[in-house]
PDB file of N, CA and C in Angstrom:
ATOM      1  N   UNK A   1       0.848  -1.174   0.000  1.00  0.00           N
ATOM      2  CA  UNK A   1       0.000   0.000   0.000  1.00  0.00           C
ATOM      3  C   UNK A   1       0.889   1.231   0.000  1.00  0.00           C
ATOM      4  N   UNK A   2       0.750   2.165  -0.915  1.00  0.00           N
ATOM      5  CA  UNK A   2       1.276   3.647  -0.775  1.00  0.00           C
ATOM      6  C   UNK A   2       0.952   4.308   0.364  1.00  0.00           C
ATOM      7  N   UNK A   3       1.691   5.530   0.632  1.00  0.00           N
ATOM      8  CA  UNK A   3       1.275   5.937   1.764  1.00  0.00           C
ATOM      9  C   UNK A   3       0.307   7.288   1.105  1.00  0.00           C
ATOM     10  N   UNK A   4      -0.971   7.257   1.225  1.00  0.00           N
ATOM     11  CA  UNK A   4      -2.143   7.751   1.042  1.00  0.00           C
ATOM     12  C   UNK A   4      -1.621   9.220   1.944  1.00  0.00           C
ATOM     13  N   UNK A   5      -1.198   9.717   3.145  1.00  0.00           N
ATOM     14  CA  UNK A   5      -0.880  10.540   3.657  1.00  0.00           C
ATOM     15  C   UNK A   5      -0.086  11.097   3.094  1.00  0.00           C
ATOM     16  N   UNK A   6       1.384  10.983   2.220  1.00  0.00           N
ATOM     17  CA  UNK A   6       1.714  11.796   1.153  1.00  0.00           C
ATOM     18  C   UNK A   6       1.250  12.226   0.026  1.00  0.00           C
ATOM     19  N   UNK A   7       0.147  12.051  -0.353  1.00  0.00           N
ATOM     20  CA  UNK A   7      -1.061  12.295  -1.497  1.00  0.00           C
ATOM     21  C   UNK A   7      -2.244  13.287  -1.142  1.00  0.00           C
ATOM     22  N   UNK A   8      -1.752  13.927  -0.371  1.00  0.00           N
ATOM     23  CA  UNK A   8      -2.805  15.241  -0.055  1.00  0.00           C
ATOM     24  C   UNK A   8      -2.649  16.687  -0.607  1.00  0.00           C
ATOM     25  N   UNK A   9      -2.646  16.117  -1.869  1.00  0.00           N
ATOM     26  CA  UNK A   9      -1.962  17.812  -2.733  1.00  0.00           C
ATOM     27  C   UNK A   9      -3.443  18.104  -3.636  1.00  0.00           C
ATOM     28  N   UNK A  10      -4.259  17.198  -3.527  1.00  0.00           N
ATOM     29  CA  UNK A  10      -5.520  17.579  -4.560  1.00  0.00           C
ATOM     30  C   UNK A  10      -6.991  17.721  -3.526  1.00  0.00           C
ATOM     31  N   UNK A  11      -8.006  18.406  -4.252  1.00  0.00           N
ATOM     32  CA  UNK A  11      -8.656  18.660  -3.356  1.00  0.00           C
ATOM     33  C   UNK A  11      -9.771  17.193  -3.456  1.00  0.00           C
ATOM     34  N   UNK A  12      -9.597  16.453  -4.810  1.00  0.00           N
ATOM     35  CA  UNK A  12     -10.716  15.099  -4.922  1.00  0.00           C
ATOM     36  C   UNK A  12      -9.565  14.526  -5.409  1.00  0.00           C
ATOM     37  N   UNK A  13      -9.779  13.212  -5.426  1.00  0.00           N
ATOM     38  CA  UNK A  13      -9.380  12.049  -5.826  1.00  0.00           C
ATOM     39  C   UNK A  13     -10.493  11.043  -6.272  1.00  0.00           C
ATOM     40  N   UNK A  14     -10.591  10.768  -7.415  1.00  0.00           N
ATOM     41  CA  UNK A  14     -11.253   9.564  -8.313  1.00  0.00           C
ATOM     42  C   UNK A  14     -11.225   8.161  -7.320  1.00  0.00           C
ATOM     43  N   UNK A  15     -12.369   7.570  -7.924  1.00  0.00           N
ATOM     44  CA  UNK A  15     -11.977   5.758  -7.053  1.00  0.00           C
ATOM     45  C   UNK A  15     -11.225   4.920  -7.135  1.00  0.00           C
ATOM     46  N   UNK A  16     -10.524   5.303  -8.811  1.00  0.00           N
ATOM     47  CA  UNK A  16      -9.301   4.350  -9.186  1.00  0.00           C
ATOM     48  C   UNK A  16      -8.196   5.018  -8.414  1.00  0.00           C
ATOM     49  N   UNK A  17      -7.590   6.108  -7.989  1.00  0.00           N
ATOM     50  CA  UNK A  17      -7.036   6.801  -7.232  1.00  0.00           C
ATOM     51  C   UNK A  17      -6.772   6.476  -6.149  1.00  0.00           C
ATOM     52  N   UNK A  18      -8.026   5.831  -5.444  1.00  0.00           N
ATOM     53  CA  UNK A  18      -8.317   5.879  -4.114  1.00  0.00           C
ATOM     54  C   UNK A  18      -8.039   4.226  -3.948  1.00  0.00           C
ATOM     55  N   UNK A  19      -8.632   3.465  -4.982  1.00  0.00           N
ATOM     56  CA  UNK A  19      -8.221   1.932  -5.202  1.00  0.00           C
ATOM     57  C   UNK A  19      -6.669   1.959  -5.254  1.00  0.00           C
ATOM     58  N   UNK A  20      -5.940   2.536  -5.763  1.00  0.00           N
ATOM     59  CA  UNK A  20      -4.594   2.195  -5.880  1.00  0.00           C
ATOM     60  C   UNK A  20      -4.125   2.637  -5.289  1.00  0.00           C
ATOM     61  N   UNK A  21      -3.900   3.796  -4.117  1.00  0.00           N
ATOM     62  CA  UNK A  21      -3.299   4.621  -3.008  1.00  0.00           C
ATOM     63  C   UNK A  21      -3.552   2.643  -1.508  1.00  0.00           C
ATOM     64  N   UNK A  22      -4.481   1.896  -1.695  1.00  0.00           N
ATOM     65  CA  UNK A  22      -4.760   1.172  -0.482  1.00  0.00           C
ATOM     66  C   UNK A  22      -4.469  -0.297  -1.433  1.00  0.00           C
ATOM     67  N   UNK A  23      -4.461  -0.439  -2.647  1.00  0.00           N
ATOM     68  CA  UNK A  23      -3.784  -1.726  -3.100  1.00  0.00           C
ATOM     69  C   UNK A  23      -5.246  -2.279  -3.058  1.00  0.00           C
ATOM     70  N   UNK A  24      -6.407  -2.107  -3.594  1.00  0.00           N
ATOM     71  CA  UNK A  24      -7.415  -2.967  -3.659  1.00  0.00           C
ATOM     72  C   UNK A  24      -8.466  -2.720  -4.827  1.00  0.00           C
ATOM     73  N   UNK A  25      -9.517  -3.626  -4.874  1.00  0.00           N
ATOM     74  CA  UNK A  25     -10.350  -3.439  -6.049  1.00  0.00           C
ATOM     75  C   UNK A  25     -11.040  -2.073  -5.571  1.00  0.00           C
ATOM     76  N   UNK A  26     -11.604  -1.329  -7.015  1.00  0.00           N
ATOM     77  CA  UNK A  26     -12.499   0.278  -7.245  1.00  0.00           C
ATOM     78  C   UNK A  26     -14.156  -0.361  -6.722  1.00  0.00           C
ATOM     79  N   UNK A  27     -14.400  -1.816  -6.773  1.00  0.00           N
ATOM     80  CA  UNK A  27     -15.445  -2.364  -5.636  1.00  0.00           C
ATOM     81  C   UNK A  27     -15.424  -2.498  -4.648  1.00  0.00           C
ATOM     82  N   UNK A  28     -14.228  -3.006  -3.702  1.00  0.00           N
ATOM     83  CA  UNK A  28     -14.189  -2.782  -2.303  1.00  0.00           C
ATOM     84  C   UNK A  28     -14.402  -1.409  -1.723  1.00  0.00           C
ATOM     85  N   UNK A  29     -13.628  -0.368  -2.781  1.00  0.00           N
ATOM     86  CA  UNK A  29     -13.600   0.982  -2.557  1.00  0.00           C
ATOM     87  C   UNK A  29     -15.789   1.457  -1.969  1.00  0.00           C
ATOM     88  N   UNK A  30     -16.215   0.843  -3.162  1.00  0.00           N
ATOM     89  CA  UNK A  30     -17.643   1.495  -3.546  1.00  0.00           C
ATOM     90  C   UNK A  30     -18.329   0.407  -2.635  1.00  0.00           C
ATOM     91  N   UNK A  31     -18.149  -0.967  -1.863  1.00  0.00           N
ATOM     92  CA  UNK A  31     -18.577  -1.429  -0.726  1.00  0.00           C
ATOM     93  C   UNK A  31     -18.599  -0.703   0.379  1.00  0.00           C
ATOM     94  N   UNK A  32     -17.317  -0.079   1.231  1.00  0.00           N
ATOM     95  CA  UNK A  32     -16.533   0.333   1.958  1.00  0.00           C
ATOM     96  C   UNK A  32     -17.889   1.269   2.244  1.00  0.00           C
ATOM     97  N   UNK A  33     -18.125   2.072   1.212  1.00  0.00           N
ATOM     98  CA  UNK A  33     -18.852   3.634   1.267  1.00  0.00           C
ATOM     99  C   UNK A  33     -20.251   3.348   1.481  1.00  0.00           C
ATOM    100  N   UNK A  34     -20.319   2.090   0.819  1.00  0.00           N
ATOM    101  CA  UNK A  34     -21.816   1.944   1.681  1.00  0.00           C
ATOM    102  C   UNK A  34     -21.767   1.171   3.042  1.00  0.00           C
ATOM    103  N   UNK A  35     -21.073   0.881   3.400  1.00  0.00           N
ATOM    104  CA  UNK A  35     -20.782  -0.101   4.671  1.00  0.00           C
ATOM    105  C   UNK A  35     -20.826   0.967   5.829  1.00  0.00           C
ATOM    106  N   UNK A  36     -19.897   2.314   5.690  1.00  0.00           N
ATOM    107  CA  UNK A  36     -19.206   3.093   6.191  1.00  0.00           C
ATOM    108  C   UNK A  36     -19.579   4.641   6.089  1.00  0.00           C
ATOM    109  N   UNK A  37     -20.574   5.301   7.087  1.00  0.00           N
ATOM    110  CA  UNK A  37     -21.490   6.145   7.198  1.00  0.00           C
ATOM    111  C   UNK A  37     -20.677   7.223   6.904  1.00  0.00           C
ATOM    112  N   UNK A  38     -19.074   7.064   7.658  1.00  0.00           N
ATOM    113  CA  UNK A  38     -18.245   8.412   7.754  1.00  0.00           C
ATOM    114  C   UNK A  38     -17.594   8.912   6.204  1.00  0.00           C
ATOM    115  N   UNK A  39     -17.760   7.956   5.331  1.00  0.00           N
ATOM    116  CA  UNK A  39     -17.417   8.223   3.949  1.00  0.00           C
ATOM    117  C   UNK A  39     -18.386   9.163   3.065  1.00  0.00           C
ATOM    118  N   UNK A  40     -17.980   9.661   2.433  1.00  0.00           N
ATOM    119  CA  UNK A  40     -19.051  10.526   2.068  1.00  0.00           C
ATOM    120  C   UNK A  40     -18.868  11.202   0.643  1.00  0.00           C
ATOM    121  N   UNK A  41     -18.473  10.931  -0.494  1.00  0.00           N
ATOM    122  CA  UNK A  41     -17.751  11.562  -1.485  1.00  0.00           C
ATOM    123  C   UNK A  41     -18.704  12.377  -2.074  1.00  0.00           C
ATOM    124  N   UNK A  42     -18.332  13.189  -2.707  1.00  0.00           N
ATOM    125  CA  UNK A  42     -19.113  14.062  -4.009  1.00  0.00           C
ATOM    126  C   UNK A  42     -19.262  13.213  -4.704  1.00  0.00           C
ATOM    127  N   UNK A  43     -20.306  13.764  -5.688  1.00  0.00           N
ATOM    128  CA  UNK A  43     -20.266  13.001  -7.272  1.00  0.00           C
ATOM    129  C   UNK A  43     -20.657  14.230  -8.096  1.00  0.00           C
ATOM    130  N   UNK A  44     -19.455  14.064  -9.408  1.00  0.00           N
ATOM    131  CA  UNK A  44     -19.574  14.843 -10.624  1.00  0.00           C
ATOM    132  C   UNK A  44     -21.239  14.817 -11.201  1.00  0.00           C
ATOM    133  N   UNK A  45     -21.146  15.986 -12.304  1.00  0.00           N
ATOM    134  CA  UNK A  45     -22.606  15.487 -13.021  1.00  0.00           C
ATOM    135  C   UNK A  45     -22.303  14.102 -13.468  1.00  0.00           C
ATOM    136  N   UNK A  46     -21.349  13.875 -14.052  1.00  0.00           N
ATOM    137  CA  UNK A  46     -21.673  12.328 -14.854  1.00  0.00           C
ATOM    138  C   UNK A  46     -21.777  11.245 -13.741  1.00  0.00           C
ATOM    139  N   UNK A  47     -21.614  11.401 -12.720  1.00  0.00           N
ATOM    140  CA  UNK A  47     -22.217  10.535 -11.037  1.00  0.00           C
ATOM    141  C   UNK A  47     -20.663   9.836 -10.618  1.00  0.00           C
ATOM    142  N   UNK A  48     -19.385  10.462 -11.162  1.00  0.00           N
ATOM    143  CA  UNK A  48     -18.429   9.781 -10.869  1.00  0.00           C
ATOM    144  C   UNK A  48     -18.027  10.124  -9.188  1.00  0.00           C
ATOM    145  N   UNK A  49     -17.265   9.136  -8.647  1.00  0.00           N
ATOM    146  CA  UNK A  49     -17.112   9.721  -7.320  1.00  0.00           C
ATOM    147  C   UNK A  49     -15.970  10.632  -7.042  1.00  0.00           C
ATOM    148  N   UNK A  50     -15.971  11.593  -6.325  1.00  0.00           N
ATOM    149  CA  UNK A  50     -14.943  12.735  -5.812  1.00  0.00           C
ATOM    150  C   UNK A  50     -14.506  12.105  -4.302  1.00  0.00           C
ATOM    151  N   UNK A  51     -13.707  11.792  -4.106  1.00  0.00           N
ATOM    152  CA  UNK A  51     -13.538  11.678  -2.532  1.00  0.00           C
ATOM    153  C   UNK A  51     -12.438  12.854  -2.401  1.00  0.00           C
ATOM    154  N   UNK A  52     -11.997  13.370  -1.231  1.00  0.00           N
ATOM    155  CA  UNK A  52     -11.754  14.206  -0.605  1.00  0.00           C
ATOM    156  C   UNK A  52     -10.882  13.661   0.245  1.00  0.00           C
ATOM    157  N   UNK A  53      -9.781  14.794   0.830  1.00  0.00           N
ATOM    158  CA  UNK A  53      -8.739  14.000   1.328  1.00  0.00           C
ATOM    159  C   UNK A  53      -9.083  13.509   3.005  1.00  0.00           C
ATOM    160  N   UNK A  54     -10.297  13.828   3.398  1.00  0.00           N
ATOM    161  CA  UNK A  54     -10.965  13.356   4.664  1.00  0.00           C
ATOM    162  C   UNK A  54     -11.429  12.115   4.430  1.00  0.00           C
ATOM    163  N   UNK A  55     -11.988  11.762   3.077  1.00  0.00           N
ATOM    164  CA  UNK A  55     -12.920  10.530   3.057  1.00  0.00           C
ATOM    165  C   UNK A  55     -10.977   9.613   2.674  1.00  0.00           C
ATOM    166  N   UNK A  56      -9.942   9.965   2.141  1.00  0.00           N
ATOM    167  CA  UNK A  56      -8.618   8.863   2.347  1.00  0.00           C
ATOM    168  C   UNK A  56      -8.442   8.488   3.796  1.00  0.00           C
ATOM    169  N   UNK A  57      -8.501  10.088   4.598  1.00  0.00           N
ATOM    170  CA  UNK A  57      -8.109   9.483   6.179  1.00  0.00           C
ATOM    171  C   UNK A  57      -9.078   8.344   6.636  1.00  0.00           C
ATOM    172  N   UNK A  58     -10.541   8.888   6.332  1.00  0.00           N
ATOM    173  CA  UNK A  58     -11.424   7.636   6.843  1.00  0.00           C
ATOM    174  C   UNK A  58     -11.292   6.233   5.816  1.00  0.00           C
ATOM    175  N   UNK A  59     -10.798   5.992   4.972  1.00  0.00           N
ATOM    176  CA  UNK A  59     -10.513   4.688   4.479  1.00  0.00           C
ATOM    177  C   UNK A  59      -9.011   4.158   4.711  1.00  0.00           C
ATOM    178  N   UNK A  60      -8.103   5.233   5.291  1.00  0.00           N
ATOM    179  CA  UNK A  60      -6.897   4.323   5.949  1.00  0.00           C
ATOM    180  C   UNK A  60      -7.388   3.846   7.564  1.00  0.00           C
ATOM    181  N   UNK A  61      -8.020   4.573   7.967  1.00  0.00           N
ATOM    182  CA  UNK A  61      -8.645   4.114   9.112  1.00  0.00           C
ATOM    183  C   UNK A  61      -9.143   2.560   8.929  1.00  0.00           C
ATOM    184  N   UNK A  62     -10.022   2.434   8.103  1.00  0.00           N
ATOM    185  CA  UNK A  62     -11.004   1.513   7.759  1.00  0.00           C
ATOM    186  C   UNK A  62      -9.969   0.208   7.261  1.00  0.00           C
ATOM    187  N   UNK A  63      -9.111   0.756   6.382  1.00  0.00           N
ATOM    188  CA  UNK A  63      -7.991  -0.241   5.889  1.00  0.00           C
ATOM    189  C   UNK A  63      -6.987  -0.914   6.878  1.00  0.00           C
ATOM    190  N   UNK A  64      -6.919   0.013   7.800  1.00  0.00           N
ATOM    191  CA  UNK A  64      -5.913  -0.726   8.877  1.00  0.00           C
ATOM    192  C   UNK A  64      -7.066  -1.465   9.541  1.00  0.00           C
ATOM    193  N   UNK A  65      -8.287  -1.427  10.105  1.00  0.00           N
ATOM    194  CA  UNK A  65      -8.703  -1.705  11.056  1.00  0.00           C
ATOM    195  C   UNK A  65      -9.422  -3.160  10.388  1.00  0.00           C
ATOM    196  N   UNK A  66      -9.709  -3.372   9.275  1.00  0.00           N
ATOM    197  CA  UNK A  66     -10.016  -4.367   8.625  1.00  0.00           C
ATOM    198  C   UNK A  66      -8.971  -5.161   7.733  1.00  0.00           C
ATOM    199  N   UNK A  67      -8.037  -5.166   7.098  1.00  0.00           N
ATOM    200  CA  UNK A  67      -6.978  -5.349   6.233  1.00  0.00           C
ATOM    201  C   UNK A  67      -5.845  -5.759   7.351  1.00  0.00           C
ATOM    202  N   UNK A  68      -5.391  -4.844   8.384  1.00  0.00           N
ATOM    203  CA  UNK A  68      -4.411  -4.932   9.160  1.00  0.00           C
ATOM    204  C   UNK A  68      -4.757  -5.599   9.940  1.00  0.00           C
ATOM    205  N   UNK A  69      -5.463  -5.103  11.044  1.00  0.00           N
ATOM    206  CA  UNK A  69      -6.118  -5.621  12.441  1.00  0.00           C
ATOM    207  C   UNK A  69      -7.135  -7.048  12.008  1.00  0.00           C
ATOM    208  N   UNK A  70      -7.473  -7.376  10.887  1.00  0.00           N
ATOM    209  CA  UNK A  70      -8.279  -8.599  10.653  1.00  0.00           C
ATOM    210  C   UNK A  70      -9.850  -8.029  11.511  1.00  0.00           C
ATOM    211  N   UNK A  71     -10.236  -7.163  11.631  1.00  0.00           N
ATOM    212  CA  UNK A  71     -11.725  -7.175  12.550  1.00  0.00           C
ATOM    213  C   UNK A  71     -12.761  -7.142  11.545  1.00  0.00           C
ATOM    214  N   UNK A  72     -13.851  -7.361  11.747  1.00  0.00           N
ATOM    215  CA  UNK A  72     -15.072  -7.611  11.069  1.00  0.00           C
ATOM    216  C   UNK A  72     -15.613  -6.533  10.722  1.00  0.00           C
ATOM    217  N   UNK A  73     -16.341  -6.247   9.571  1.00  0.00           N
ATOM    218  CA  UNK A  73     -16.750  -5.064   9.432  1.00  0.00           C
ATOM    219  C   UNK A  73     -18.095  -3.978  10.656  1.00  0.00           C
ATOM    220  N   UNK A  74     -18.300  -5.084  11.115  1.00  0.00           N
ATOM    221  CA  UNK A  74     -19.040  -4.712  12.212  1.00  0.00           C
ATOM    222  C   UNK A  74     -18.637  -4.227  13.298  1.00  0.00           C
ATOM    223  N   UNK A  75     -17.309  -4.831  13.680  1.00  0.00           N
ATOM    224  CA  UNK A  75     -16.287  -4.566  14.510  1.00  0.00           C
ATOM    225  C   UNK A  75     -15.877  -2.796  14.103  1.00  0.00           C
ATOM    226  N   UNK A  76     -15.296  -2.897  13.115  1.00  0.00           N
ATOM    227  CA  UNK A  76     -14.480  -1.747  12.490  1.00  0.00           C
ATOM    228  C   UNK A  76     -15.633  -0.714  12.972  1.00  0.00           C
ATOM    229  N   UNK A  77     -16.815  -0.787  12.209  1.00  0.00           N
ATOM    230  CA  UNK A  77     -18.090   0.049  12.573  1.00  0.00           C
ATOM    231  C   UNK A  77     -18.298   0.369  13.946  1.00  0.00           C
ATOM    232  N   UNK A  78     -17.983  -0.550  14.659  1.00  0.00           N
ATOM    233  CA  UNK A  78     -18.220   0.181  16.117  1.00  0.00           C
ATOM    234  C   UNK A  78     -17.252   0.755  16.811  1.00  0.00           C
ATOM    235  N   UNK A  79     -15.418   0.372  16.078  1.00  0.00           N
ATOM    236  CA  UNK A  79     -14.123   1.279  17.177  1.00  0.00           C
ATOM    237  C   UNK A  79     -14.838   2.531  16.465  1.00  0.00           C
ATOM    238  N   UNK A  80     -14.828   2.494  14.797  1.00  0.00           N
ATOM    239  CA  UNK A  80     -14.722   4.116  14.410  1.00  0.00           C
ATOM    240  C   UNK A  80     -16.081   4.953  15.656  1.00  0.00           C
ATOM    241  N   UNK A  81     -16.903   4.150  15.317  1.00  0.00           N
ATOM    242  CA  UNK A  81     -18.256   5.085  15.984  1.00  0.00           C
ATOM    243  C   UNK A  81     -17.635   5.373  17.902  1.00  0.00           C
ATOM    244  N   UNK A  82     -17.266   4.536  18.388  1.00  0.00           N
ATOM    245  CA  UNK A  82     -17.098   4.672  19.469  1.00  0.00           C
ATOM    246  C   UNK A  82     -15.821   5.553  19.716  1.00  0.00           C
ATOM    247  N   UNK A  83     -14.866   5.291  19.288  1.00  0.00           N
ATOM    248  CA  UNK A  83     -13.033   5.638  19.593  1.00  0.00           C
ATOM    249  C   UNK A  83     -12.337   6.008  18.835  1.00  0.00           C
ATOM    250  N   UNK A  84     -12.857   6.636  17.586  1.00  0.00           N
ATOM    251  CA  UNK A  84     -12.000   7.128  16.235  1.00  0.00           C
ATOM    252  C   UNK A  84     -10.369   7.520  16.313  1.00  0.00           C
ATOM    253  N   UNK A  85     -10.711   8.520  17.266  1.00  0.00           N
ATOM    254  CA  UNK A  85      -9.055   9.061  17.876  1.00  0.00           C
ATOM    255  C   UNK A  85      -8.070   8.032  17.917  1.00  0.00           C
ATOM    256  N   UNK A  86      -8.553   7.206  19.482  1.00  0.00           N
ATOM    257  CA  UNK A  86      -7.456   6.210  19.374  1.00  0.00           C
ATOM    258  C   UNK A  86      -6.960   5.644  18.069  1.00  0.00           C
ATOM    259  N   UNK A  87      -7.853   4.478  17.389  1.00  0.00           N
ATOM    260  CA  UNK A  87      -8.108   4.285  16.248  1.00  0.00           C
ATOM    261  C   UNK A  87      -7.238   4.952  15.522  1.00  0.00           C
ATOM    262  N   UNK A  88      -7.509   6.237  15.003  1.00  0.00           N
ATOM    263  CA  UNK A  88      -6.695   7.086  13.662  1.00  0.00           C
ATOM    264  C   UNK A  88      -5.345   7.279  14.581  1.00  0.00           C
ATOM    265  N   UNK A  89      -4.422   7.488  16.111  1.00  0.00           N
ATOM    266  CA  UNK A  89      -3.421   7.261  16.424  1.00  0.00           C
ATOM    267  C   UNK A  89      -2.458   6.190  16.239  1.00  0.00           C
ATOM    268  N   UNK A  90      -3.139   5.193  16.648  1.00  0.00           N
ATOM    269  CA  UNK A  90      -2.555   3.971  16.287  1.00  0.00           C
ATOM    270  C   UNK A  90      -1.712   3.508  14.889  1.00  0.00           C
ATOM    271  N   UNK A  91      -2.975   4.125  14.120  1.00  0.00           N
ATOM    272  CA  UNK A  91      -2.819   3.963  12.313  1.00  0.00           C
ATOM    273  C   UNK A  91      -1.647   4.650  12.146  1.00  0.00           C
ATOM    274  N   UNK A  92      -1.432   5.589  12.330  1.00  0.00           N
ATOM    275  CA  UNK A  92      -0.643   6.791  12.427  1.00  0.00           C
ATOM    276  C   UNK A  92       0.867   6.057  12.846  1.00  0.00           C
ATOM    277  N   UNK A  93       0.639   5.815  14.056  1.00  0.00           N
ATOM    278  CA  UNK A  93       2.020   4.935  14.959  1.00  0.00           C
ATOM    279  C   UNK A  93       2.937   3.798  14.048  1.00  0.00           C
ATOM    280  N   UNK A  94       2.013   3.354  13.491  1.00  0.00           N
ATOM    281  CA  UNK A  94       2.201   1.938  12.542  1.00  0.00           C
ATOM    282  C   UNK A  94       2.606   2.246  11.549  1.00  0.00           C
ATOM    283  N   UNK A  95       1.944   3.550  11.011  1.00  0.00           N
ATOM    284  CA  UNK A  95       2.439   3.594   9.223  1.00  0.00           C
ATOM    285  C   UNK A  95       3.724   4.477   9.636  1.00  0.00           C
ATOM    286  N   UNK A  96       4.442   5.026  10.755  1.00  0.00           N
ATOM    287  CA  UNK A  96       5.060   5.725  10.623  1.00  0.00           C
ATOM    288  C   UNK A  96       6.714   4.753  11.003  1.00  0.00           C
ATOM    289  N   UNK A  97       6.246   3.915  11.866  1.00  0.00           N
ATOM    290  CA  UNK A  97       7.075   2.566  12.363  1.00  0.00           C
ATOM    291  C   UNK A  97       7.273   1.812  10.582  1.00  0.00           C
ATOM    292  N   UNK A  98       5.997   1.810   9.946  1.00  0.00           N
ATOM    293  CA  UNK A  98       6.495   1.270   8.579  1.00  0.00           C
ATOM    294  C   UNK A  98       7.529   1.865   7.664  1.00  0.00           C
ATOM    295  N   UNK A  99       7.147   3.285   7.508  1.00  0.00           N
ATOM    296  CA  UNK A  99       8.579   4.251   6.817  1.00  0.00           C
ATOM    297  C   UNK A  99       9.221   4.265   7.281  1.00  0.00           C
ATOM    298  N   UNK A 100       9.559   3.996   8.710  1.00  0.00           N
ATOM    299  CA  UNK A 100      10.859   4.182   9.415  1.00  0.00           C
ATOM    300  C   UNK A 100      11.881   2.748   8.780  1.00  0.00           C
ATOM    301  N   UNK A 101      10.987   1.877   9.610  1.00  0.00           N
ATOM    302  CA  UNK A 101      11.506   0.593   8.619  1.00  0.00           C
ATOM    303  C   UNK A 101      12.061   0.359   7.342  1.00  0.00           C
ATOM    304  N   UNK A 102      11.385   0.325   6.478  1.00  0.00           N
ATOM    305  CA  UNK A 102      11.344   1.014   4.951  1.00  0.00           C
ATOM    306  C   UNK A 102      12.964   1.366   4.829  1.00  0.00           C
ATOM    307  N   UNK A 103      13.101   2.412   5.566  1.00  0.00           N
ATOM    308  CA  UNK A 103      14.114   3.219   5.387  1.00  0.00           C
ATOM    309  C   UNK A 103      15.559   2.705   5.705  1.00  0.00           C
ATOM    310  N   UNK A 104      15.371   1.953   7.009  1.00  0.00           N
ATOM    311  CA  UNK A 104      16.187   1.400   7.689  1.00  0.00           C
ATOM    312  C   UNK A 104      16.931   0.418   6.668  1.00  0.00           C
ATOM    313  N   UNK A 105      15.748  -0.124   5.985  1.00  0.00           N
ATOM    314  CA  UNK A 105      16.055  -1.488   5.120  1.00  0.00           C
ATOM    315  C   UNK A 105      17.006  -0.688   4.144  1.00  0.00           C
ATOM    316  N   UNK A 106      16.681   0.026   3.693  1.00  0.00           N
ATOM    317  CA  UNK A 106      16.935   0.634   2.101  1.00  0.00           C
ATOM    318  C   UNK A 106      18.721   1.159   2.424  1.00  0.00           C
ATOM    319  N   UNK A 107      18.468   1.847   4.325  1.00  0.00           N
ATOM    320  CA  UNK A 107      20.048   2.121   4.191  1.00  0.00           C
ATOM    321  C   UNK A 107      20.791   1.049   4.111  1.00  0.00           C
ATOM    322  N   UNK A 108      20.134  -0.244   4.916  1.00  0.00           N
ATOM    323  CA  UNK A 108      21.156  -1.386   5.435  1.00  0.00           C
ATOM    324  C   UNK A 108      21.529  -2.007   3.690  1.00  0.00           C
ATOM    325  N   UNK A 109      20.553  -1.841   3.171  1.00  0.00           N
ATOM    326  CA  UNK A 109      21.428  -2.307   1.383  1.00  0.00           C
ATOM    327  C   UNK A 109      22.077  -1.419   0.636  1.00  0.00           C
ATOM    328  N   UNK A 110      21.838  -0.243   1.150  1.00  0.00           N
ATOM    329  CA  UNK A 110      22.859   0.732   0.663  1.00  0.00           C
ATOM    330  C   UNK A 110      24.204   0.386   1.277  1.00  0.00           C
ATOM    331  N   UNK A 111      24.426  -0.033   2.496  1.00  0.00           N
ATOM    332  CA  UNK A 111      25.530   0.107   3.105  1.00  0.00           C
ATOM    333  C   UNK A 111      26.245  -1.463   2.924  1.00  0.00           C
ATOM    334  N   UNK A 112      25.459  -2.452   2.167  1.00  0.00           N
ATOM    335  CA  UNK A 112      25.866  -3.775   1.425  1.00  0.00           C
ATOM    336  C   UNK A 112      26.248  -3.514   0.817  1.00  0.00           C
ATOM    337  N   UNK A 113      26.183  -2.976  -0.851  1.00  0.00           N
ATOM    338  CA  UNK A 113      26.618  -2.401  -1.835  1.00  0.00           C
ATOM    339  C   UNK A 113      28.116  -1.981  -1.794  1.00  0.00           C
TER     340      UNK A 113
END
């Protein structure tokens, strides 16, 4: 998965956009939004979807908490409704432990070379 948090330079993002920023099908995307009250995109006249860089935070939310954490969508539905904060910290903690990593790796083969 890209990191969706360096991709906040536009004010919408398309579903194929939004499918490939989380590594999954443009249907899980358009499940997700009906599953998931806090999503909420525009739609163009031609009915395409606009998401917004609030509706990415609420689908990395959703992506860690289902994708990462393995919880049920019912599950997921009730941390966001109940504990969002924690929730979006955590996400936060993890993806940032991931670039750190990332990085770590990339020097330790630089320093193979």
């Amino acid at each position: 998965m890209s990191d969706p948090t360096d991709k906040h330079d536009k004010l919408y993002y398309s579903i194929g956009e939004v499918a490939q920023m989380f590594d999954v099908n443009t249907s899980l995307i358009r499940f997700w939004e009906k599953e998931f009250d806090i999503i909420k995109p525009k739609k163009n006249k031609k009915g395409n979807r606009l998401f917004t860089p609030a509706d990415i935070k609420h689908f990395r939310l959703i992506h860690h908490l289902v994708k990462q954490k393995g919880y049920t969508l019912k599950g997921a539905q009730e941390l966001l409704k109940n504990n969002p904060e924690s929730i979006d910290k955590n996400a936060e903690v993890i993806e940032s432990l991931g670039r750190i990593r990332k990085y770590l790796v990339e020097m330790k083969e630089g320093l193979e070379d």
